[in-house]
C-alpha atoms as a PDB file:
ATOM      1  CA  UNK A   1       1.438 -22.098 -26.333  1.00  0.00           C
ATOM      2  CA  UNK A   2       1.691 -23.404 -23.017  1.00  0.00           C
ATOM      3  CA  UNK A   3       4.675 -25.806 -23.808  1.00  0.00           C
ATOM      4  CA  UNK A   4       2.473 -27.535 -26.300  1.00  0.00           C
ATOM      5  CA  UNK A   5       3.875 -27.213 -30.055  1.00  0.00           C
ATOM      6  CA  UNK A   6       3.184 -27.738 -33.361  1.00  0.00           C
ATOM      7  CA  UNK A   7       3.006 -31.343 -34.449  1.00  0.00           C
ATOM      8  CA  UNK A   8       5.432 -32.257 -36.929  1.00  0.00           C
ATOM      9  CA  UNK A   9       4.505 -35.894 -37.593  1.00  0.00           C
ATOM     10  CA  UNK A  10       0.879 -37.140 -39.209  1.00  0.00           C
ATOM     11  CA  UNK A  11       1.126 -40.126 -36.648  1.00  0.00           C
ATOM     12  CA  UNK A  12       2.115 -38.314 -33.828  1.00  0.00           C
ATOM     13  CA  UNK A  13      -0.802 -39.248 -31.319  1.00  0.00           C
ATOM     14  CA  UNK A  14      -1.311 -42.709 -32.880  1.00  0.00           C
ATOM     15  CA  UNK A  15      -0.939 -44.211 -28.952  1.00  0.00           C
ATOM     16  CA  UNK A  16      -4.474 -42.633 -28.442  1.00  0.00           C
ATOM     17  CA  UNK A  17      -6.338 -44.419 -31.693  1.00  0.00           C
ATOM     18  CA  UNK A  18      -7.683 -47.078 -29.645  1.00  0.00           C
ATOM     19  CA  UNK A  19     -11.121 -46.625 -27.366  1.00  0.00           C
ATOM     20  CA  UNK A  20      -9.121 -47.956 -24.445  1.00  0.00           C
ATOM     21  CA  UNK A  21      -6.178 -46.175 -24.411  1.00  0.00           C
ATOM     22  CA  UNK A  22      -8.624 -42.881 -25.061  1.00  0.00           C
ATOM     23  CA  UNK A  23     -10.543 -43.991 -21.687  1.00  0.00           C
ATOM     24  CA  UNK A  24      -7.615 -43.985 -20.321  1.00  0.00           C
ATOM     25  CA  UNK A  25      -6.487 -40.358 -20.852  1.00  0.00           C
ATOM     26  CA  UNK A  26     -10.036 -39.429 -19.478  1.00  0.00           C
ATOM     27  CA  UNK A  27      -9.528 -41.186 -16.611  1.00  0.00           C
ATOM     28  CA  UNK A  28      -6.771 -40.012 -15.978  1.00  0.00           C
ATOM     29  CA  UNK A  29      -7.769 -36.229 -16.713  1.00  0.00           C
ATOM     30  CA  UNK A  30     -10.942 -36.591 -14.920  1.00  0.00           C
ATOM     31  CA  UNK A  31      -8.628 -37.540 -11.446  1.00  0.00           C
ATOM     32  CA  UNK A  32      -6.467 -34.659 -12.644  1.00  0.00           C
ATOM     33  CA  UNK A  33      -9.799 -32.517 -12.215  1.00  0.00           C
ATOM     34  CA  UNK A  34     -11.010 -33.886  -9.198  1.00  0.00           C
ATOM     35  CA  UNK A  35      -7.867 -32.697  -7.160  1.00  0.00           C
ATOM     36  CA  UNK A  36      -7.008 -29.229  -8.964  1.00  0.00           C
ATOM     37  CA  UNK A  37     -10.260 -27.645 -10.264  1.00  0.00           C
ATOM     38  CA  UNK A  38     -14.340 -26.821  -9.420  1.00  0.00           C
ATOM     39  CA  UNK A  39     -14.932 -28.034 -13.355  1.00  0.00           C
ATOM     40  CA  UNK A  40     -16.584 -30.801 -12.997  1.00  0.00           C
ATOM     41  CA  UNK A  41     -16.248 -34.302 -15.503  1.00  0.00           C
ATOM     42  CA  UNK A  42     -19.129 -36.163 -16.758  1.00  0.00           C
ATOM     43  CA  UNK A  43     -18.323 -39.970 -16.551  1.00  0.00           C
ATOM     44  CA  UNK A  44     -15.301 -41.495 -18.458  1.00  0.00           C
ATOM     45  CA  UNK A  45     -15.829 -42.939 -22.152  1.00  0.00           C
ATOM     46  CA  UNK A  46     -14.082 -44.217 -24.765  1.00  0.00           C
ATOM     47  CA  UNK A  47     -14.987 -41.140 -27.214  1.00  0.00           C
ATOM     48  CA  UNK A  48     -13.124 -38.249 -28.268  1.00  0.00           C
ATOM     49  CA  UNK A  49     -14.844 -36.025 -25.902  1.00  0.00           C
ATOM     50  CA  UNK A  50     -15.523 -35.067 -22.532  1.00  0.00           C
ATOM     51  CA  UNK A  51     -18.775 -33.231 -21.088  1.00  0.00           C
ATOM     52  CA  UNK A  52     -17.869 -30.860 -18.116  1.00  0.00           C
ATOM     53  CA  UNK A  53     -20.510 -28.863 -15.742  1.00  0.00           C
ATOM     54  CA  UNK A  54     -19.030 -25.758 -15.273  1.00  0.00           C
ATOM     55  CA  UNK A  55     -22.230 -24.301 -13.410  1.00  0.00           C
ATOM     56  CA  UNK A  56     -23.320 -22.394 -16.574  1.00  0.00           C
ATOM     57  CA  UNK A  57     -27.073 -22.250 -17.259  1.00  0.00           C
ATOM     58  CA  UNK A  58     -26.937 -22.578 -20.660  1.00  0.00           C
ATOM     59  CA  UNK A  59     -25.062 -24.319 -23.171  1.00  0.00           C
ATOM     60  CA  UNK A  60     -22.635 -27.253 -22.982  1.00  0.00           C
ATOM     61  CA  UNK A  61     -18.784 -27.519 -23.043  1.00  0.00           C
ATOM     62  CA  UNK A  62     -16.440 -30.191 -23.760  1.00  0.00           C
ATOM     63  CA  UNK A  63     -12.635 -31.326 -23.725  1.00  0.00           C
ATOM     64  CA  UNK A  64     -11.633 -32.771 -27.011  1.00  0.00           C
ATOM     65  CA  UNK A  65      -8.776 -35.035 -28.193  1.00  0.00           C
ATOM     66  CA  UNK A  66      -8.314 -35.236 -32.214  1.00  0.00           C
ATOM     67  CA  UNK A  67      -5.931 -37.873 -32.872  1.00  0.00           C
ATOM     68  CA  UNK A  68      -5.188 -37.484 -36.667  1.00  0.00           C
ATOM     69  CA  UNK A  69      -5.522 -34.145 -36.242  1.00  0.00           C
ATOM     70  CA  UNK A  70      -2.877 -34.013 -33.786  1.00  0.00           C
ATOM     71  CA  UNK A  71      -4.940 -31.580 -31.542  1.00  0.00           C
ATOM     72  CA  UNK A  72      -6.827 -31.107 -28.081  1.00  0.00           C
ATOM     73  CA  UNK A  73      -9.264 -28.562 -27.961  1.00  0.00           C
ATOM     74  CA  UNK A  74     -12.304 -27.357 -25.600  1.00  0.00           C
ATOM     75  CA  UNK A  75     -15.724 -26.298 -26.948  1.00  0.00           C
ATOM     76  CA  UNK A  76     -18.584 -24.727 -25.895  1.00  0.00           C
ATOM     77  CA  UNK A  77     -21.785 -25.726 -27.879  1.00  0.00           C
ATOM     78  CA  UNK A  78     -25.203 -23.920 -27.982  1.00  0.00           C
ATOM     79  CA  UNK A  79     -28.171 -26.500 -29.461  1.00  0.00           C
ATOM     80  CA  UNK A  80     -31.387 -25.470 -27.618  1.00  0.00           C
ATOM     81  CA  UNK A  81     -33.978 -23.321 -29.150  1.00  0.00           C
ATOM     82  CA  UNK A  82     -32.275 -20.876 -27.756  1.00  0.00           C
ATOM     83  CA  UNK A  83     -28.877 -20.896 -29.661  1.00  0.00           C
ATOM     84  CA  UNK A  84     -29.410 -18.323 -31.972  1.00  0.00           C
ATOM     85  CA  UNK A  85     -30.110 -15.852 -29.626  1.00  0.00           C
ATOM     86  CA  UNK A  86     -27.490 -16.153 -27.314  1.00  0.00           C
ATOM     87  CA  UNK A  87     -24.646 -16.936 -29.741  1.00  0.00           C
ATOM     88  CA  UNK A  88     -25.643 -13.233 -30.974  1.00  0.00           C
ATOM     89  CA  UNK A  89     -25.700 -12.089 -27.682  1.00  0.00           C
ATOM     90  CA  UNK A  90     -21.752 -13.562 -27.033  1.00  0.00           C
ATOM     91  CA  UNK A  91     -20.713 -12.329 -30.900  1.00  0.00           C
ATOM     92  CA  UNK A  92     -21.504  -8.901 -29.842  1.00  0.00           C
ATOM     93  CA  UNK A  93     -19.242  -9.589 -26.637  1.00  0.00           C
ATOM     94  CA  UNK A  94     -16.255 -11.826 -29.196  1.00  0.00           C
ATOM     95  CA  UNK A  95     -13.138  -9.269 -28.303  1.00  0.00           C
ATOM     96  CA  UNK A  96     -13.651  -9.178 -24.617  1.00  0.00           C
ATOM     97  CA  UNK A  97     -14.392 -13.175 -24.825  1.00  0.00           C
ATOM     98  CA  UNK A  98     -11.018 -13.517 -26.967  1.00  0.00           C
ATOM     99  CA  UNK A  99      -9.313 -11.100 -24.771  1.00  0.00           C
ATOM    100  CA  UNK A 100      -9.372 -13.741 -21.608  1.00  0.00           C
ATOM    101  CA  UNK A 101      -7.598 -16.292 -23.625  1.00  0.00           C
ATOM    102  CA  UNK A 102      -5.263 -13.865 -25.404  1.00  0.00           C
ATOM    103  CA  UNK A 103      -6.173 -15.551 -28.620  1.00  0.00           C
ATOM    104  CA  UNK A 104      -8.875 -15.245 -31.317  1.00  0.00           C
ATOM    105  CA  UNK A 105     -11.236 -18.440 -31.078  1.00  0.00           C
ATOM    106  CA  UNK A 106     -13.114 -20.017 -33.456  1.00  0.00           C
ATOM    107  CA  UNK A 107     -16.901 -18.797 -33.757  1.00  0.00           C
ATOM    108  CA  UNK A 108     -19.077 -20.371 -36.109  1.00  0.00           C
ATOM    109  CA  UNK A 109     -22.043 -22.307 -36.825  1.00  0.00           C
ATOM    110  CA  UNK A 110     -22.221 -25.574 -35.878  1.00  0.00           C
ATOM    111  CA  UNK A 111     -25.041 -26.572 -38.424  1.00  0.00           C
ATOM    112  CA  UNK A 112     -28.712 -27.712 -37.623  1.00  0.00           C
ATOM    113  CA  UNK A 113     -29.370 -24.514 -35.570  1.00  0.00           C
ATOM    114  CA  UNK A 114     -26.259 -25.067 -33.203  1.00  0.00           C
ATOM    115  CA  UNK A 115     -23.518 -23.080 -32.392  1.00  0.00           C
ATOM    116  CA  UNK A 116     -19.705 -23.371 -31.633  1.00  0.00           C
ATOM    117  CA  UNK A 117     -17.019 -21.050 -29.779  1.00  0.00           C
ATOM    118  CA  UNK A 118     -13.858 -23.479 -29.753  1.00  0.00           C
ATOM    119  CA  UNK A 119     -10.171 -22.809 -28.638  1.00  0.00           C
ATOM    120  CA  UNK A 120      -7.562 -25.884 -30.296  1.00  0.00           C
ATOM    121  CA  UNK A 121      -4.051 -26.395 -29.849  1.00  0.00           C
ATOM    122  CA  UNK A 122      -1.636 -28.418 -31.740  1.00  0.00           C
ATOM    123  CA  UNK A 123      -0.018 -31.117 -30.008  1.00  0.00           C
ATOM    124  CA  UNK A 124       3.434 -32.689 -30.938  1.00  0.00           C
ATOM    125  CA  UNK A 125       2.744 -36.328 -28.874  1.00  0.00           C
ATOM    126  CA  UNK A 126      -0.300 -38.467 -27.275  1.00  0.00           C
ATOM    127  CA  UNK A 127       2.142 -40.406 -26.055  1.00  0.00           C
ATOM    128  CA  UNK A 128       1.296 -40.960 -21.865  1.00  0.00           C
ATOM    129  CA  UNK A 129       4.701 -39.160 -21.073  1.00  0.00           C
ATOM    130  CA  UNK A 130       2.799 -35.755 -21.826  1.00  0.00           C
ATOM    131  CA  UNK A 131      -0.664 -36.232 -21.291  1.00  0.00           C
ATOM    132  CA  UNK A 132       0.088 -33.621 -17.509  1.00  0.00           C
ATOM    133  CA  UNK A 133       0.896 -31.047 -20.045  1.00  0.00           C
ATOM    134  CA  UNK A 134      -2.281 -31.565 -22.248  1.00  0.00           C
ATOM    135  CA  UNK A 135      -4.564 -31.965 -18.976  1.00  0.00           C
ATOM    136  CA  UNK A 136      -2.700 -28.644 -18.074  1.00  0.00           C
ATOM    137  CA  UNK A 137      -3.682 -26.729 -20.999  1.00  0.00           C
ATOM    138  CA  UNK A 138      -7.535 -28.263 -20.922  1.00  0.00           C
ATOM    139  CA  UNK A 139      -8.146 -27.236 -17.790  1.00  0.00           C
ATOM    140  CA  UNK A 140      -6.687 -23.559 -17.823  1.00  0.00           C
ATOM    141  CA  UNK A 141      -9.235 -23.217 -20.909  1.00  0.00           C
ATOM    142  CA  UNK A 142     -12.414 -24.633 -18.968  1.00  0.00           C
ATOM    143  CA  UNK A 143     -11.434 -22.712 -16.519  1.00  0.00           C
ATOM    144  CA  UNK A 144     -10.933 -19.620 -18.884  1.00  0.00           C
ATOM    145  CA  UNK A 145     -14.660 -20.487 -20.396  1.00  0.00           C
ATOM    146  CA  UNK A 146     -16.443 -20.436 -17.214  1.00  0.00           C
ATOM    147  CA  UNK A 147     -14.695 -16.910 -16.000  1.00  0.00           C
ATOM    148  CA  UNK A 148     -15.284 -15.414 -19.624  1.00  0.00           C
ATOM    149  CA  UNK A 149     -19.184 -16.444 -20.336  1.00  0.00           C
ATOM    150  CA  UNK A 150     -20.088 -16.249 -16.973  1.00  0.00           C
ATOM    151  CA  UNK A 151     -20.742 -12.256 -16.864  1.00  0.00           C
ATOM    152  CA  UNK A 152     -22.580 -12.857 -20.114  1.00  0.00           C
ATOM    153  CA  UNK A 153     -24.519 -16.166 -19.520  1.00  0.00           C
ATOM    154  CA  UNK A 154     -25.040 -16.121 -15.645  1.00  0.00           C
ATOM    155  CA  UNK A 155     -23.464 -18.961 -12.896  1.00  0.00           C
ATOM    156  CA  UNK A 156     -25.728 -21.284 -11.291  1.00  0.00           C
ATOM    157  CA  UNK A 157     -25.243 -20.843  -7.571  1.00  0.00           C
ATOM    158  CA  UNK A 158     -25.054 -23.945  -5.172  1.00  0.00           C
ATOM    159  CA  UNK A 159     -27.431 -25.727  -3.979  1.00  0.00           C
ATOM    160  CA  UNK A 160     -29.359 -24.608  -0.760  1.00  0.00           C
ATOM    161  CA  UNK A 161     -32.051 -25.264   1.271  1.00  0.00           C
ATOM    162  CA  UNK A 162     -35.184 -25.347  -0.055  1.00  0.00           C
ATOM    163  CA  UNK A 163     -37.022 -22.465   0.559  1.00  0.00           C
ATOM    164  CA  UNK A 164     -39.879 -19.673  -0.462  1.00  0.00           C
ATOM    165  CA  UNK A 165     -37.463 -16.858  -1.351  1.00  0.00           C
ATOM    166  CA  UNK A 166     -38.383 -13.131  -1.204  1.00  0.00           C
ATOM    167  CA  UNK A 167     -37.072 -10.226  -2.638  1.00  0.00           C
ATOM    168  CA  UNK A 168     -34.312  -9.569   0.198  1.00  0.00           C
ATOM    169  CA  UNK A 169     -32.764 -13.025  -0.500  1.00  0.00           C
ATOM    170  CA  UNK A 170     -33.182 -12.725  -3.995  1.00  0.00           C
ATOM    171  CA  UNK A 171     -30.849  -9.789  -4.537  1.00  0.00           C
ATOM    172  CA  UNK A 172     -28.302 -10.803  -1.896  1.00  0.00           C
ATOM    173  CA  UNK A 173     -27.713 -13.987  -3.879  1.00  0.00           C
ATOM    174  CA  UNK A 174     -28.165 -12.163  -7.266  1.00  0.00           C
ATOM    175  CA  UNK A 175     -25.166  -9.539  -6.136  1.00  0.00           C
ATOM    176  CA  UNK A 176     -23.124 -12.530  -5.121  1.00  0.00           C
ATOM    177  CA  UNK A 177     -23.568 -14.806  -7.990  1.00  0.00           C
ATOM    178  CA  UNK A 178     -24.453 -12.724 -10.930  1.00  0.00           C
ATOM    179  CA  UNK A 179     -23.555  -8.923 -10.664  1.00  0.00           C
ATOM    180  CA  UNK A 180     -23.875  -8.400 -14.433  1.00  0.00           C
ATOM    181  CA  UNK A 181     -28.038  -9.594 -13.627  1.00  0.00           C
ATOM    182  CA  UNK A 182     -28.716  -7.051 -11.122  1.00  0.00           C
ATOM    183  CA  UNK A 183     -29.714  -4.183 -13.041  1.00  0.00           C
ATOM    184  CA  UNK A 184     -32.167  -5.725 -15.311  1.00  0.00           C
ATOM    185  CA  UNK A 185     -33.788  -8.089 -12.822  1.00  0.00           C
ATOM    186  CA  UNK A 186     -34.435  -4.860 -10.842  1.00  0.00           C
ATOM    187  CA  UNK A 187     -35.794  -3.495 -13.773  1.00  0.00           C
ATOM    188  CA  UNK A 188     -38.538  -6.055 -14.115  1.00  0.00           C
ATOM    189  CA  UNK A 189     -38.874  -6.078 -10.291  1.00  0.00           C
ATOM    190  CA  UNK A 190     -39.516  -2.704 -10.307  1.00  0.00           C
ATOM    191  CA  UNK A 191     -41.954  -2.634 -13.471  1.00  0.00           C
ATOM    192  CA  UNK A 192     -44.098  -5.406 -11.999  1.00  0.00           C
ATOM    193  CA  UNK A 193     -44.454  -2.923  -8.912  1.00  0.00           C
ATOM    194  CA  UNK A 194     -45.505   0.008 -10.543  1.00  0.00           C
ATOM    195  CA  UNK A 195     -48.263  -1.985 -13.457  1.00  0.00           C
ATOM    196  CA  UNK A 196     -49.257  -2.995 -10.512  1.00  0.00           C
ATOM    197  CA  UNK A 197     -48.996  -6.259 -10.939  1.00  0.00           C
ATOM    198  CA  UNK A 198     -47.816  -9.754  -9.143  1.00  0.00           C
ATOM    199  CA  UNK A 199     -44.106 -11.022  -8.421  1.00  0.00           C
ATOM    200  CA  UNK A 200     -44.822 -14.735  -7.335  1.00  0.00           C
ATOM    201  CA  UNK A 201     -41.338 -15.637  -5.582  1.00  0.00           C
ATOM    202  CA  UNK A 202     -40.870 -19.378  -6.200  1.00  0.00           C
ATOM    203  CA  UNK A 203     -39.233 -22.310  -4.367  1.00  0.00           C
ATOM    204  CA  UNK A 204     -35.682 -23.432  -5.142  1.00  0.00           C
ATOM    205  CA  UNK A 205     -32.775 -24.844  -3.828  1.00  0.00           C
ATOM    206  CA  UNK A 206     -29.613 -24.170  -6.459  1.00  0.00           C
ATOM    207  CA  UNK A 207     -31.882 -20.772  -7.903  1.00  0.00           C
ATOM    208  CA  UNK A 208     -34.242 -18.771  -6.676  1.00  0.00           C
ATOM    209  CA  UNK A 209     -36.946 -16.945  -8.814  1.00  0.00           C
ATOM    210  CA  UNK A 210     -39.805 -14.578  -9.470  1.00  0.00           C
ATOM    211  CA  UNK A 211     -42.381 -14.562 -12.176  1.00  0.00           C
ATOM    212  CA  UNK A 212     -44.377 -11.967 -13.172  1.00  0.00           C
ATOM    213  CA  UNK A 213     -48.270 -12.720 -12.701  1.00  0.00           C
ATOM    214  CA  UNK A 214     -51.255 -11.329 -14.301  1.00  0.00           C
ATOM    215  CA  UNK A 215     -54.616 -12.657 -13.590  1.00  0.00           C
ATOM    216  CA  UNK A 216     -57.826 -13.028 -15.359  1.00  0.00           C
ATOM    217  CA  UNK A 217     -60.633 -14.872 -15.280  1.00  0.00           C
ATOM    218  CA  UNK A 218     -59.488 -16.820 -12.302  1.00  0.00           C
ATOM    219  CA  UNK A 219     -56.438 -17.669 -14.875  1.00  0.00           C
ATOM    220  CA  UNK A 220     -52.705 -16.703 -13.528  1.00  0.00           C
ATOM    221  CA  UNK A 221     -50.447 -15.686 -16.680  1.00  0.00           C
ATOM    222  CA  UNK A 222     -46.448 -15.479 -16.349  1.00  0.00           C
ATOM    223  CA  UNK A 223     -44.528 -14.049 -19.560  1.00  0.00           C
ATOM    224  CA  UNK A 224     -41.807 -14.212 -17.459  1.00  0.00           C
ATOM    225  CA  UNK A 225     -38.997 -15.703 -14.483  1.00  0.00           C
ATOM    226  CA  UNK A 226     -36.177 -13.871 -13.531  1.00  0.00           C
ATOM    227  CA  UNK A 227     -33.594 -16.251 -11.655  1.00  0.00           C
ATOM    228  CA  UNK A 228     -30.761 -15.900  -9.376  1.00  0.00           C
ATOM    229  CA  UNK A 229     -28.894 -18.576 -11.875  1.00  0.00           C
ATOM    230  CA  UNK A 230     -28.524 -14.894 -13.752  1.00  0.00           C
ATOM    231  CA  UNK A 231     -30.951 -15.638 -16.546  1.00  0.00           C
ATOM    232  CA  UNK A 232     -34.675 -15.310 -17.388  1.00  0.00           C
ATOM    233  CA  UNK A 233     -37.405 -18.028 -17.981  1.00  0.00           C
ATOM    234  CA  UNK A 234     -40.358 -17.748 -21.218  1.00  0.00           C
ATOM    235  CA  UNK A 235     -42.219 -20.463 -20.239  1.00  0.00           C
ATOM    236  CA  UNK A 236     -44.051 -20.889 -23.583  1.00  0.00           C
ATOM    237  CA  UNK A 237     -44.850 -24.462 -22.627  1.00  0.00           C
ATOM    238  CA  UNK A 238     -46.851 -23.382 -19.481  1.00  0.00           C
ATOM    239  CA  UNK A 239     -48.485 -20.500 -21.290  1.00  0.00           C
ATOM    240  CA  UNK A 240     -49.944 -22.701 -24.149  1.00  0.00           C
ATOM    241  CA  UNK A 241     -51.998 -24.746 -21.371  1.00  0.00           C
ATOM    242  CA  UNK A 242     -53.730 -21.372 -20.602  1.00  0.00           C
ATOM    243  CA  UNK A 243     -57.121 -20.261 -21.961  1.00  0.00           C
ATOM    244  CA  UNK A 244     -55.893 -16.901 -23.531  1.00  0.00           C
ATOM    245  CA  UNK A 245     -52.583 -18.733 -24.842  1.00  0.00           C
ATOM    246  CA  UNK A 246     -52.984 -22.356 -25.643  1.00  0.00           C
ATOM    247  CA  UNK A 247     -53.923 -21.041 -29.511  1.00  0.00           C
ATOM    248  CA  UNK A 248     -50.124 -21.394 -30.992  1.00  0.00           C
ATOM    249  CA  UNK A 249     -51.400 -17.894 -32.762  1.00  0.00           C
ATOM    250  CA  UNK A 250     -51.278 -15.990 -29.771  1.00  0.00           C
ATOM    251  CA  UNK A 251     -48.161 -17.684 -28.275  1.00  0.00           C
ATOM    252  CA  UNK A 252     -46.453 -17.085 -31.785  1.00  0.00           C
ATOM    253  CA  UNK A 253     -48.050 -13.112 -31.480  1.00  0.00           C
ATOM    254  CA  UNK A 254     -46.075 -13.112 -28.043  1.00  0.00           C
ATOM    255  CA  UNK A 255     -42.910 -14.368 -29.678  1.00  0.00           C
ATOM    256  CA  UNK A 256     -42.728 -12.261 -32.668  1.00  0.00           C
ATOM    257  CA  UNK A 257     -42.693  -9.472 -30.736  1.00  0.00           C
ATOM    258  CA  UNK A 258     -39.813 -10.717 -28.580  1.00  0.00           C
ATOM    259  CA  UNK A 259     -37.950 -11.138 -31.534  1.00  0.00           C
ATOM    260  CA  UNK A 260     -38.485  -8.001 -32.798  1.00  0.00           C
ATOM    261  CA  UNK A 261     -35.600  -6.757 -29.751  1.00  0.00           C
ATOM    262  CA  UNK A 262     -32.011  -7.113 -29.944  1.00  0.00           C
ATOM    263  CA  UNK A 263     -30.271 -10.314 -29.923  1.00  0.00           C
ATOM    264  CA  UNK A 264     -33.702 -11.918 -30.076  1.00  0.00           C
ATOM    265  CA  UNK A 265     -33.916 -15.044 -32.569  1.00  0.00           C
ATOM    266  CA  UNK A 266     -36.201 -17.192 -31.464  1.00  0.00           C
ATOM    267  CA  UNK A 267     -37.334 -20.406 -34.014  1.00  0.00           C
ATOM    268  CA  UNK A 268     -41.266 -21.164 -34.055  1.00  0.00           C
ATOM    269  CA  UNK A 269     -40.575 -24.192 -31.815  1.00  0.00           C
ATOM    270  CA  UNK A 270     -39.772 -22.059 -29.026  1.00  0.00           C
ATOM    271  CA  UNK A 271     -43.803 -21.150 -28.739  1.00  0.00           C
ATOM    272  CA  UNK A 272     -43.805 -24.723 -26.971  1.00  0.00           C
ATOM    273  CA  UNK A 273     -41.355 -24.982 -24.879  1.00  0.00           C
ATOM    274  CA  UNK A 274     -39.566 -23.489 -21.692  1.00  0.00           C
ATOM    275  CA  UNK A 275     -36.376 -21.144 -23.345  1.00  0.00           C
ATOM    276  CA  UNK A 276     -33.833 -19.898 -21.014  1.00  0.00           C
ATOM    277  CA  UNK A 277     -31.858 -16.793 -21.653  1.00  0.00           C
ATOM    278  CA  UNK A 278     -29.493 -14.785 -20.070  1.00  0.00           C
ATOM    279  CA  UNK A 279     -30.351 -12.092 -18.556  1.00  0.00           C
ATOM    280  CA  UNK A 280     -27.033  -9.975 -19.616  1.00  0.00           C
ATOM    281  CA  UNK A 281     -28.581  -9.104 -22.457  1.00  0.00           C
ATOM    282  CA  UNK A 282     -30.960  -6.811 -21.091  1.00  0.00           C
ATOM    283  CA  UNK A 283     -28.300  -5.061 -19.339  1.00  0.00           C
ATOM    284  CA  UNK A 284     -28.249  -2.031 -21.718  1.00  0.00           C
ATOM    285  CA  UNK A 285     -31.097   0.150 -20.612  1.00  0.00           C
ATOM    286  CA  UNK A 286     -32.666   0.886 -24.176  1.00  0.00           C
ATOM    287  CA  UNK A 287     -33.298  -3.032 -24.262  1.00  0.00           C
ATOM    288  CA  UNK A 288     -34.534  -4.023 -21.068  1.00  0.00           C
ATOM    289  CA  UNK A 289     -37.100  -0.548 -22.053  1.00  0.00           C
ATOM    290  CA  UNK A 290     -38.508  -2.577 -25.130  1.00  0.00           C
ATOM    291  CA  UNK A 291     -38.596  -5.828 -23.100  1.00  0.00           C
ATOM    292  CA  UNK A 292     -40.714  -4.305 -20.872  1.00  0.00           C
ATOM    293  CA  UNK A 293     -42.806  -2.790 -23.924  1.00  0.00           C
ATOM    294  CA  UNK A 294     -43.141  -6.375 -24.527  1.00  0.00           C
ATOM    295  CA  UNK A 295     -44.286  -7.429 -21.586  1.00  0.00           C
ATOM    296  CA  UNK A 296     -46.551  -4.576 -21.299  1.00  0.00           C
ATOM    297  CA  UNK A 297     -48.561  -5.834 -24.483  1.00  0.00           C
ATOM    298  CA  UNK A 298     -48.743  -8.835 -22.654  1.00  0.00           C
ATOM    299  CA  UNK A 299     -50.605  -7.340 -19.582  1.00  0.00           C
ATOM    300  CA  UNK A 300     -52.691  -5.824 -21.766  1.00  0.00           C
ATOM    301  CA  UNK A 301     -53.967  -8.908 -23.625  1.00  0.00           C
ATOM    302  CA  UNK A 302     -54.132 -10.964 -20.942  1.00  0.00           C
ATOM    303  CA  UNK A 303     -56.332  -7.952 -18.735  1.00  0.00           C
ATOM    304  CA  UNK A 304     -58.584  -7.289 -21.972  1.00  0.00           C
ATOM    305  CA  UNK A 305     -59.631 -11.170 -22.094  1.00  0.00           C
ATOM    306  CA  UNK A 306     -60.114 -11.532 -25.760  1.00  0.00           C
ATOM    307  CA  UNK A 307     -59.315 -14.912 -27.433  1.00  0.00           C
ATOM    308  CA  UNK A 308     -58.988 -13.036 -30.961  1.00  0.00           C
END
């Protein structure tokens, strides 16, 4: 596996079991990163573990070093109210996701309402001799993470100038960034159109967005934000400091029926906050159809008025 074997000695790594010597090898990888790869390195510690931005809009990933385990390893971690939701999303995706690293990873809960998807390799030394070849292998798999769940989670583009964007320069970034986005984002694009209701293009320098808008009662309602970044905003948080919606009843009315689609899992909590998800996952046309059911429902409490 990448001319790193199988280690053959319990202590093999023991160079690494102090904090300094483990700052070290970060520092050393995070130079490593600087000059060969786009992954970027959160600052150096004296952990086990690394955080890297790899310009997805959800989740987290990290390098790993496991001394008496005599094993490096990268992870990608879901914890946000969202987790539940998008690790079914990616389990429904698992063979093309194990297919880019020719190798079954390890999927699994990660307990409290988290999620893993972690590649490990055995490693015969820590010793500073071979530390190139481990920073080798760590990289090609960050690397491999960001090409694999990108079509499936989205890639946030770079940062711009800030701007109002319109539909024109939403799509041309949306077919550069995020192809796998572009069919359901027109979707809801063209929905909003024909209910004959409101996109409200937003303001954004690294994404650009549209919500959709119903008004009532001098009262502007958004279910929804589609984003260049390749996912979609519920922005549960803003909705519960609206008249119709700030009873956690109707916000929890709103998200039971989300979570009656596929891949939907949303927790309770999730009626007060702002949940990201990718928009991949409306890509098959029988879902984005019920989505837009959903959304539909909305319209039609929000246009009827009634607090019950």
């Amino acid at each position: 596996m990448d001319g790193i074997v199988e280690s053959k000695n319990e202590s093999a790594g023991q160079v690494l079991a102090g904090p300094w010597m483990r700052r070290d090898f970060w520092q050393r990888f995070k130079w490593h990163m600087e000059s060969s790869s786009s992954v970027n390195c959160a600052r150096v510690t004296t952990d086990g573990w690394m955080w890297h931005n790899t310009d997805l809009p959800t989740g987290n990933m990290l390098s790993l070093i496991r001394v008496r385990l005599g094993e490096i390893g990268v992870k990608f971690t879901l914890n946000d109210a969202n987790a539940a939701t998008v690790f079914s999303h990616l389990s429904d995706h698992r063979r093309r996701v194990d297919a880019y690293f020719g190798e079954a990873l390890d999927w699994r809960s990660g307990g409290d309402d988290s999620f893993v998807i972690e590649v490990r390799a055995k490693v015969d030394s820590f010793d500073p001799s071979v530390w190139p070849d481990h920073y080798a292998w760590l990289q090609r798999r960050l690397e491999t993470f960001r090409v694999a769940l990108g079509a499936l989670l989205g890639r946030t583009p770079p940062k711009g100038e800030t701007s109002l964007w319109d539909e024109r320069q939403f799509m041309r970034e949306l077919y550069s960034w995020n192809l796998s986005a572009v069919a359901p984002a027109t979707a809801v694009l063209d929905w909003t159109e024909r209910s004959r209701l409101t996109a409200t293009w937003g303001r954004g320098r690294s994404c650009g967005s549209f919500a959709v808008s119903v008004a009532s009662g001098g009262v502007t309602y958004q279910p929804v934000v589609v984003r260049t970044d390749g996912t979609f905003l519920l922005p549960f948080a803003q909705l519960s400091k609206t008249p119709l919606f700030q009873p956690a009843e109707r916000r929890l009315a709103f998200l039971e029926r989300l979570n009656r689609l596929k891949y939907f899992s949303l927790p309770e909590s999730a009626a007060g906050c702002r949940t990201l998800l990718p928009l991949a996952m409306l890509a098959e046309p029988r879902a984005c159809e019920e989505f837009l059911e959903v959304l539909a429902w909305f319209g039609d409490v929000v246009k009827s008025g009634r607090k019950d």
